[in-house]
Protein backbone atom coordinates (compact mmCIF):
# COMPACT_ATOMS: atom_id res chain seq x y z
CA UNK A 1 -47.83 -74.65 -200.86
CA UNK A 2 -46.67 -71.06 -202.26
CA UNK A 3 -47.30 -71.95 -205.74
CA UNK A 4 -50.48 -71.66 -208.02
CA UNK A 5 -51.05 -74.47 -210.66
CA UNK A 6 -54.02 -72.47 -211.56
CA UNK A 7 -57.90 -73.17 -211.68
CA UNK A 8 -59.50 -76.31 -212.83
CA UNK A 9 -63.17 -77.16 -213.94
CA UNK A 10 -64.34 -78.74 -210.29
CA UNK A 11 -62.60 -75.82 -208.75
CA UNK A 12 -65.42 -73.12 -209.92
CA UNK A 13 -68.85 -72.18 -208.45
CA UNK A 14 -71.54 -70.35 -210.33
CA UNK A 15 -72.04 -67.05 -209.49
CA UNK A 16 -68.81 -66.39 -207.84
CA UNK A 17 -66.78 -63.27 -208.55
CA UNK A 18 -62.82 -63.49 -209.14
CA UNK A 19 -60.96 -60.50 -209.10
CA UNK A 20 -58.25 -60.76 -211.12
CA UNK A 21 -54.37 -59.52 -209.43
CA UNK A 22 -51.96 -57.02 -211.33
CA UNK A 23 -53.66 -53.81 -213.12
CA UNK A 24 -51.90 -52.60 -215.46
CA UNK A 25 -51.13 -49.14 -216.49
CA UNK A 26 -50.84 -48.39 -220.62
CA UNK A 27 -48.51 -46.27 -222.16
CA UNK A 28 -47.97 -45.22 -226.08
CA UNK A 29 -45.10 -48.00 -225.48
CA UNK A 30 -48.73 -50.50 -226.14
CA UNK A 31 -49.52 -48.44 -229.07
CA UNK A 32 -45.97 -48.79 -230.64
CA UNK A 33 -45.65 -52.00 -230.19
CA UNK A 34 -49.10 -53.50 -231.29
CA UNK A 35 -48.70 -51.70 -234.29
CA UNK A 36 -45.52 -53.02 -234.91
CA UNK A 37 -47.19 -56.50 -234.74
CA UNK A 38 -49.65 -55.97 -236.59
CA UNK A 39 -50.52 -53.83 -239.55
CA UNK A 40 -52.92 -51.98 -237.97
CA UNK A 41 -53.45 -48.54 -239.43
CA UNK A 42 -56.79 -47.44 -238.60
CA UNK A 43 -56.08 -43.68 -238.42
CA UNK A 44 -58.85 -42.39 -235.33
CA UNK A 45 -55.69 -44.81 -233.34
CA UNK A 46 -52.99 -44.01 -235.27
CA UNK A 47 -52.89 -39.86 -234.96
CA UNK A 48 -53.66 -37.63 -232.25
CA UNK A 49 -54.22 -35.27 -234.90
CA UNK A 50 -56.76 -37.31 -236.75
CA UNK A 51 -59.05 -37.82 -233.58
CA UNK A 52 -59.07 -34.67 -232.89
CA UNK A 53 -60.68 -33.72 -235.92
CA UNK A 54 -63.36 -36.45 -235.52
CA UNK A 55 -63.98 -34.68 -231.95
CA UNK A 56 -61.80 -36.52 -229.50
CA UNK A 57 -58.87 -35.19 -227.23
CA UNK A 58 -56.52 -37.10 -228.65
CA UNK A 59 -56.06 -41.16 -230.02
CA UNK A 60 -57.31 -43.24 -228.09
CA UNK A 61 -56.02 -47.09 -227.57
CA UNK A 62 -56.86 -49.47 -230.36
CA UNK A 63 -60.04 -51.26 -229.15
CA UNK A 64 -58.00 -54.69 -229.23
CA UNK A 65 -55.43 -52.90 -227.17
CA UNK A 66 -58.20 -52.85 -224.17
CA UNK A 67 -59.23 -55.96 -225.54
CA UNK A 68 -56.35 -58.13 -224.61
CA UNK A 69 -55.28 -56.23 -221.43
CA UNK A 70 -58.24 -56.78 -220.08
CA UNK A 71 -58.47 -60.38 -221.11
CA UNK A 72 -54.96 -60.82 -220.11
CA UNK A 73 -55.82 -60.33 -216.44
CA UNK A 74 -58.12 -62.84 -216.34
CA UNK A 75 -55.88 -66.19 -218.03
CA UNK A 76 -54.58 -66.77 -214.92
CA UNK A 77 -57.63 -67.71 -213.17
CA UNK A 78 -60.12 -68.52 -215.90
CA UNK A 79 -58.18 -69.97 -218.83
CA UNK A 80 -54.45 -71.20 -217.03
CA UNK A 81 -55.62 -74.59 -217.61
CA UNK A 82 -57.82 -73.99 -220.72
CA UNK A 83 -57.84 -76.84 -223.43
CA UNK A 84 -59.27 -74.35 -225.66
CA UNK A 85 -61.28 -70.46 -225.60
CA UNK A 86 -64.44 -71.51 -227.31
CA UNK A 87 -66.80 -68.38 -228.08
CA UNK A 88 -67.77 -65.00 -227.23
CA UNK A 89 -70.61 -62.79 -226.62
CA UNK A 90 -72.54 -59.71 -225.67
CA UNK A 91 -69.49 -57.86 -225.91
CA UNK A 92 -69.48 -53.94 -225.71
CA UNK A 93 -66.47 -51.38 -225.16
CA UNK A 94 -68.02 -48.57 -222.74
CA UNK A 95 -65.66 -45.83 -222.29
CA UNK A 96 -62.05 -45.25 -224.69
CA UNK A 97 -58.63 -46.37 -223.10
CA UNK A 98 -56.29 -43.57 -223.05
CA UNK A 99 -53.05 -43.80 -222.85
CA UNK A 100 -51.85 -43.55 -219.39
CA UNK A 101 -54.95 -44.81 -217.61
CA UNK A 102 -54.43 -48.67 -215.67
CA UNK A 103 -57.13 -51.76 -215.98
CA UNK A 104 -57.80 -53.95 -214.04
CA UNK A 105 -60.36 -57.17 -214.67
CA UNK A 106 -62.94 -58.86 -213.11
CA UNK A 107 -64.92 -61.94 -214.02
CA UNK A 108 -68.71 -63.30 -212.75
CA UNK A 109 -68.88 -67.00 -213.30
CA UNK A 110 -72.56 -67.30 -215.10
CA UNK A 111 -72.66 -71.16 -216.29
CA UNK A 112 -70.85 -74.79 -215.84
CA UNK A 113 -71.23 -77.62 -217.72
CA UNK A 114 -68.76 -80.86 -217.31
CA UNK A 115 -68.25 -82.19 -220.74
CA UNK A 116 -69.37 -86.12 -221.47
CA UNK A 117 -65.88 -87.43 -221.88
CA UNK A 118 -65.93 -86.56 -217.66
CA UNK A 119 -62.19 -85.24 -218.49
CA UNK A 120 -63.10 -81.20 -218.81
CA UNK A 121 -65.69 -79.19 -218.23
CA UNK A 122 -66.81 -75.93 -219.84
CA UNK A 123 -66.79 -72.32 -217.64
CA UNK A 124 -68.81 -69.73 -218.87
CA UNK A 125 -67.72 -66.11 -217.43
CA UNK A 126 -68.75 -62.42 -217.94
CA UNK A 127 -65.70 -60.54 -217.66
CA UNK A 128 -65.36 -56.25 -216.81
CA UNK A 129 -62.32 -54.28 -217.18
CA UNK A 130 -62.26 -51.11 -215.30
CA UNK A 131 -60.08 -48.08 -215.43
CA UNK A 132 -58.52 -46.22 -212.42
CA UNK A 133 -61.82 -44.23 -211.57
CA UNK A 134 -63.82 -47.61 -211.42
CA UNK A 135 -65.93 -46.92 -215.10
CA UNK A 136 -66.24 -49.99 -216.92
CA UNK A 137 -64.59 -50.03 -220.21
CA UNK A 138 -65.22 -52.73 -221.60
CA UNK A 139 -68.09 -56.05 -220.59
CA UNK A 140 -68.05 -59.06 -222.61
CA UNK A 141 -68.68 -62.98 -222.05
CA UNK A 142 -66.58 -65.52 -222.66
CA UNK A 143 -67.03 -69.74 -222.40
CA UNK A 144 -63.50 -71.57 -222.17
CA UNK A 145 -62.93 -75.81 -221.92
CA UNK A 146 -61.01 -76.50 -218.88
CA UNK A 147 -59.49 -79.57 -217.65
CA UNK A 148 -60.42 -81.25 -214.32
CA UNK A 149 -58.07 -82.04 -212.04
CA UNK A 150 -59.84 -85.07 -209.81
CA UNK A 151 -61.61 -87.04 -212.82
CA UNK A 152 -64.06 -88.64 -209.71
CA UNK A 153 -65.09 -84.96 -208.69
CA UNK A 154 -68.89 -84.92 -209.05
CA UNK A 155 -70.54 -83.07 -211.85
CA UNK A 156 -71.70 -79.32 -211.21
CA UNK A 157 -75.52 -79.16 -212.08
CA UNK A 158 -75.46 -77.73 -215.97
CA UNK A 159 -76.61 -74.50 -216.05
CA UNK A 160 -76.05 -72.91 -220.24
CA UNK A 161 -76.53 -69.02 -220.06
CA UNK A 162 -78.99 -67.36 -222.50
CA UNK A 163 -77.10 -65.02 -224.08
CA UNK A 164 -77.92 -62.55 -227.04
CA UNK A 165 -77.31 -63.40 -230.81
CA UNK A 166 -76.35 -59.82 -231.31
CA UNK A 167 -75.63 -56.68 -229.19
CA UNK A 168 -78.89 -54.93 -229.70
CA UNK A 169 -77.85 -51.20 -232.14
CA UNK A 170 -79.43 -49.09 -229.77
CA UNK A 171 -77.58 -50.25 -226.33
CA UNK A 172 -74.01 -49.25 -228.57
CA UNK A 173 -71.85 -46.79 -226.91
CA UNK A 174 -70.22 -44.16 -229.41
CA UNK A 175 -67.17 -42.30 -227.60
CA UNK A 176 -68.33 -38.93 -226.05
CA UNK A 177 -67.32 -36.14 -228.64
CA UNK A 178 -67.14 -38.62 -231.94
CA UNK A 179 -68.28 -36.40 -234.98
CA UNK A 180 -67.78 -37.84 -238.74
CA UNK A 181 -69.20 -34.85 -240.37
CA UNK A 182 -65.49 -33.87 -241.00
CA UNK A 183 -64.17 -37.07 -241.53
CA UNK A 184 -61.33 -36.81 -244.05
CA UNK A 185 -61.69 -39.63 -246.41
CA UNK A 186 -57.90 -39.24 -247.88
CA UNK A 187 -56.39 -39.27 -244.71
CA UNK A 188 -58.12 -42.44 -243.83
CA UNK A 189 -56.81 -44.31 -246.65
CA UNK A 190 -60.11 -45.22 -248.42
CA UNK A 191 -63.11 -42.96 -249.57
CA UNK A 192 -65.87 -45.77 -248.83
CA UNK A 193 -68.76 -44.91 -246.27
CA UNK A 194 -71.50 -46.50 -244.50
CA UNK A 195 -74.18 -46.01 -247.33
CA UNK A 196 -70.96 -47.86 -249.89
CA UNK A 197 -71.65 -51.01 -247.69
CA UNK A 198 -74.69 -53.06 -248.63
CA UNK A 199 -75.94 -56.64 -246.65
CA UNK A 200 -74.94 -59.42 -247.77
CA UNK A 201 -71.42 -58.12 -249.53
CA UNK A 202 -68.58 -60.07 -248.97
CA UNK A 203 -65.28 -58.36 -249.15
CA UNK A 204 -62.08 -60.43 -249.68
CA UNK A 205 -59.02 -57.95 -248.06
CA UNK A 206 -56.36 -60.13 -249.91
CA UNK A 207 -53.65 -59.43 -247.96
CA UNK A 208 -51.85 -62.22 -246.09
CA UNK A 209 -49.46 -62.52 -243.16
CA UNK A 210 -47.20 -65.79 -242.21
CA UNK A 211 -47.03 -66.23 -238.35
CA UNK A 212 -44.25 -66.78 -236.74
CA UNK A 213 -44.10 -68.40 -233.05
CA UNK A 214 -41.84 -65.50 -231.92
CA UNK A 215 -44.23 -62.80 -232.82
CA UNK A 216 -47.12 -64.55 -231.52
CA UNK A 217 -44.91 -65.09 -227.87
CA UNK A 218 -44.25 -61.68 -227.69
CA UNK A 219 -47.84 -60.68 -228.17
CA UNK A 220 -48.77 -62.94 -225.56
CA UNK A 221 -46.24 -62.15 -223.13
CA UNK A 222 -47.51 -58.20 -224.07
CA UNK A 223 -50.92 -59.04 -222.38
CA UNK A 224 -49.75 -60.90 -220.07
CA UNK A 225 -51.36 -64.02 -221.00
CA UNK A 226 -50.09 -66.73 -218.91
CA UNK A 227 -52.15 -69.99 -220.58
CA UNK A 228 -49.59 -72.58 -220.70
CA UNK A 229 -50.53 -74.04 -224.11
CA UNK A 230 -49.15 -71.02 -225.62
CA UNK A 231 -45.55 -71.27 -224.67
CA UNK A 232 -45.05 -74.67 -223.07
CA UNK A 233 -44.85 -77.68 -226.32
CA UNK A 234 -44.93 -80.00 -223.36
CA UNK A 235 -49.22 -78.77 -222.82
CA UNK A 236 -50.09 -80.81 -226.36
CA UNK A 237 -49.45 -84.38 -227.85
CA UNK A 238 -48.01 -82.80 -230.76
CA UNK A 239 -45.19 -80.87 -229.40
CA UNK A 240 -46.56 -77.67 -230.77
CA UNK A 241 -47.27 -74.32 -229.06
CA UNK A 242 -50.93 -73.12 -229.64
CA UNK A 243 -51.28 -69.32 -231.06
CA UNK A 244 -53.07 -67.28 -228.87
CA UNK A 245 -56.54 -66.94 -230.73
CA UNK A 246 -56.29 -62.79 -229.83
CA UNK A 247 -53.49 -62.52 -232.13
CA UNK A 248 -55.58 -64.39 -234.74
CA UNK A 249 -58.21 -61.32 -234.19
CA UNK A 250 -56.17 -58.69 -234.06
CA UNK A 251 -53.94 -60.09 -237.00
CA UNK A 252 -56.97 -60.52 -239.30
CA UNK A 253 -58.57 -57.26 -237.72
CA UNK A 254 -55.63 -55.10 -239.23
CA UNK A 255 -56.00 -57.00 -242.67
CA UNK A 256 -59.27 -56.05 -242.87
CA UNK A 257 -58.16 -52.39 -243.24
CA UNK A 258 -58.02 -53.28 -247.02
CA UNK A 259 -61.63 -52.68 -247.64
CA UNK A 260 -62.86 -51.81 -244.47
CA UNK A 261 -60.46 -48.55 -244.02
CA UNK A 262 -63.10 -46.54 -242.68
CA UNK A 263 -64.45 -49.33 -240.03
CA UNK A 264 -62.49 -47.27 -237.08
CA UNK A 265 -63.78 -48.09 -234.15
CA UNK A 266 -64.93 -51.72 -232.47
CA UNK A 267 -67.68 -50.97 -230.06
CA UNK A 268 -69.69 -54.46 -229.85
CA UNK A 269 -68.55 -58.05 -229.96
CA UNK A 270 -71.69 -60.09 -230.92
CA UNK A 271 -70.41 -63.74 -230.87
CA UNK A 272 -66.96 -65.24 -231.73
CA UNK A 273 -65.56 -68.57 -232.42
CA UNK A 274 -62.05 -69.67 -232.55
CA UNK A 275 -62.85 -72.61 -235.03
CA UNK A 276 -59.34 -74.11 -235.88
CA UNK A 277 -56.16 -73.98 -234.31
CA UNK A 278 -53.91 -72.29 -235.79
CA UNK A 279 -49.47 -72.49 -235.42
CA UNK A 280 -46.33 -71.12 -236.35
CA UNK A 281 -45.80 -71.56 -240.27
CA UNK A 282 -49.80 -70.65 -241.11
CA UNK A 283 -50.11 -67.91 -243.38
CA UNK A 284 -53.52 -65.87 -242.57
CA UNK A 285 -55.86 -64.16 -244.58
CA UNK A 286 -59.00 -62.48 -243.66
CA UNK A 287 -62.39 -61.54 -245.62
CA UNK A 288 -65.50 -59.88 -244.63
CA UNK A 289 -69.35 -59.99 -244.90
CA UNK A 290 -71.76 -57.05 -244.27
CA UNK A 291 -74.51 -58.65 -241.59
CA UNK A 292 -76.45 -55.30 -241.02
CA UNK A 293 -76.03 -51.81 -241.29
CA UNK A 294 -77.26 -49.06 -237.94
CA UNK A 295 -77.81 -45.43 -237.55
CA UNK A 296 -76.19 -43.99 -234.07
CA UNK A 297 -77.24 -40.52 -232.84
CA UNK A 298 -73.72 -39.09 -232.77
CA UNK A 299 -73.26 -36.55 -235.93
CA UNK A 300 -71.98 -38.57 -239.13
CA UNK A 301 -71.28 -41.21 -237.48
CA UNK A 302 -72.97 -44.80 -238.62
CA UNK A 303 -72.22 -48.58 -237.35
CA UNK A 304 -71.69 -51.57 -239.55
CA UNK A 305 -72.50 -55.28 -237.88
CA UNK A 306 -69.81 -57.40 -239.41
CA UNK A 307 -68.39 -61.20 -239.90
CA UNK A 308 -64.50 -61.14 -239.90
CA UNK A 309 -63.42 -64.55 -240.83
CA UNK A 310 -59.56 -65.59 -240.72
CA UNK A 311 -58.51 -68.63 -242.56
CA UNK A 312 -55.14 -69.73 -243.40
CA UNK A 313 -53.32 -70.48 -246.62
CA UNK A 314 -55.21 -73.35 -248.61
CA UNK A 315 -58.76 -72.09 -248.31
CA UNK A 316 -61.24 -71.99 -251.25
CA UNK A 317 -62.41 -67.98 -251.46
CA UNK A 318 -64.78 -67.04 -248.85
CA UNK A 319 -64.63 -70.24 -246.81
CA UNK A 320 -66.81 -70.30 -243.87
CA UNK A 321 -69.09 -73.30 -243.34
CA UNK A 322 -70.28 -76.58 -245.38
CA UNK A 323 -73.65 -78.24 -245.39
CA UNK A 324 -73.19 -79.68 -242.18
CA UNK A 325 -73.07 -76.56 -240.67
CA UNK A 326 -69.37 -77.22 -239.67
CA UNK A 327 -66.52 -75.31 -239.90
CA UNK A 328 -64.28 -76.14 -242.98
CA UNK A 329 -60.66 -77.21 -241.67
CA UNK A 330 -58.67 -74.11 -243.17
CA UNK A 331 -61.05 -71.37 -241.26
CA UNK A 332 -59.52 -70.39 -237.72
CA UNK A 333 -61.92 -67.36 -236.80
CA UNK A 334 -65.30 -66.44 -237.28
CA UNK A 335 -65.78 -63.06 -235.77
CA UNK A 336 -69.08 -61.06 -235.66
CA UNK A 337 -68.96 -57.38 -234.40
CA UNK A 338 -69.97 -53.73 -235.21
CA UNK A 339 -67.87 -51.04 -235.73
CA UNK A 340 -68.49 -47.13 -236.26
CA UNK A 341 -67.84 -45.59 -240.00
CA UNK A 342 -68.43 -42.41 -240.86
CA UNK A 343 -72.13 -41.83 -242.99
């Protein structure tokens, strides 16, 4: 048997390590095309020129860039047989992406628990991405519902990781060289700064974007994400292909540029859940809330803790949760992460 039908939930052991095949080696061909994508136009990733007068060498990657590359690597022997990515946590990027430099992935399994129906289990995996000199760019844990494959194979003892509410302010890594002090505001597209932002403000970007199943494919393909439910209609009773829930974030990442111009850099993930699904024919939107506000020792240079939440066309204005602490039907992400903004 040459073929691989992938991984399924009896088929893991806690605290193995999987190293995922195929590094991969960015180019600006990434850049290009994620931003043609999505509307990203956060300008520290958009100029060489900009980043270099906010004391880098030259642009690095978008943070979602790494993101998905990394993440990418590891579908085909974490997720290949997912029935759905569930959540995120203690997420940090270490080191910027440049172009030219190759990832590769790895991934710890940390927790199993077989689900009640006895049909699926859930995997719970901290995954590295590393770039050609070995430095870790980016460490973040994700939990993902896989099916079995033998519905008599025995039960794994349960074993739920503890894992942080929020990536502690103080363990955030700003870029070597960052400096704000001579941030140009005009440049950026918006004049707001990290003392403009107060907790508790909700910011609705109003901007929305209809997706389309062949964008979403070719994003997918892009990162070399191989889960089946997102390009075979055969995977789900409905007949329908299941967006991948990174082009979700990145889609509602770029829409939050309307408000949150000045929110350049991702350099924590603190928890993440894909709530809905979401297909071809859903128009997204995106708004914002202000969790908590951080000082970082580089010069000008302050973090904002942030709730991204993507819902689709339909939703009542700011919809997050109800009274039963559920989900309402129209939101598809619920994203909580800090970001650097100039003081």
């Amino acid at each position: 048997m040459k073929t691989n039908a992938g991984r399924f939930f009896e088929d893991y052991r806690l605290g193995e390590t999987i190293v995922h095949a195929v590094p991969r080696t960015l180019s600006g061909g990434e850049r290009a095309l994620y931003h043609a994508l999505y509307p990203a136009r956060g300008a520290v990733y958009s100029s060489d020129a900009f980043a270099r007068t906010c004391g880098l060498p030259a642009a690095p990657m978008d943070d979602l860039i790494a993101f998905h590359t990394v993440f990418g690597k590891t579908v085909p022997d974490i997720s290949l047989n997912a029935v759905a990515n569930l959540g995120y946590a203690e997420g940090r990027w270490l080191a910027p992406v440049w172009a030219g430099d190759t990832l590769r992935s790895e991934s710890v399994v940390i927790g199993l628990k077989e689900n009640s129906n006895g049909k699926s289990g859930v995997v719970y995996v901290r995954s590295r991405g590393f770039n050609q000199h070995g430095v870790v760019v980016l460490d973040y844990v994700r939990w993902v519902m896989v099916k079995k494959r033998d519905l008599s194979a025995p039960a794994p003892e349960a074993v739920v990781p503890e894992l942080a509410a929020v990536v502690d302010p103080a363990s955030l890594v700003v870029p070597e060289g960052l400096d704000f002090s001579a941030y140009d505001f005009a440049l950026a597209g918006e004049r707001h700064r990290w003392g403009d932002y107060a907790v508790g403000e909700k910011i609705d970007h109003v901007d929305g974007v209809t997706i389309e199943d062949a964008e979403h494919m070719l994003a997918t393909r892009l990162w070399q994400n191989t889960s089946k439910v997102h390009f075979d209609v055969t995977q789900r009773e409905d007949g329908r292909r299941l967006i991948y829930g990174g082009h979700v974030i990145s889609l509602a990442r770029a829409l939050s540029f309307n408000g949150l111009a000045n929110a350049q850099m991702i350099v924590a993930l603190n928890a993440g859940a894909h709530a809905n699904p979401c297909f071809a024919g859903d128009t997204v939107r995106a708004w914002s809330e202000v969790l908590d506000r951080a000082e970082t020792g580089a010069k000008g240079v302050g973090a904002l803790r942030l709730r991204l939440v993507a819902v689709k066309d339909g939703a009542a204005p700011f919809a997050h949760k109800g009274a039963d602490g559920k989900y309402a039907p129209e939101v598809l992400l619920d994203l909580d992460y800090w970001a650097l903004v100039p003081l």
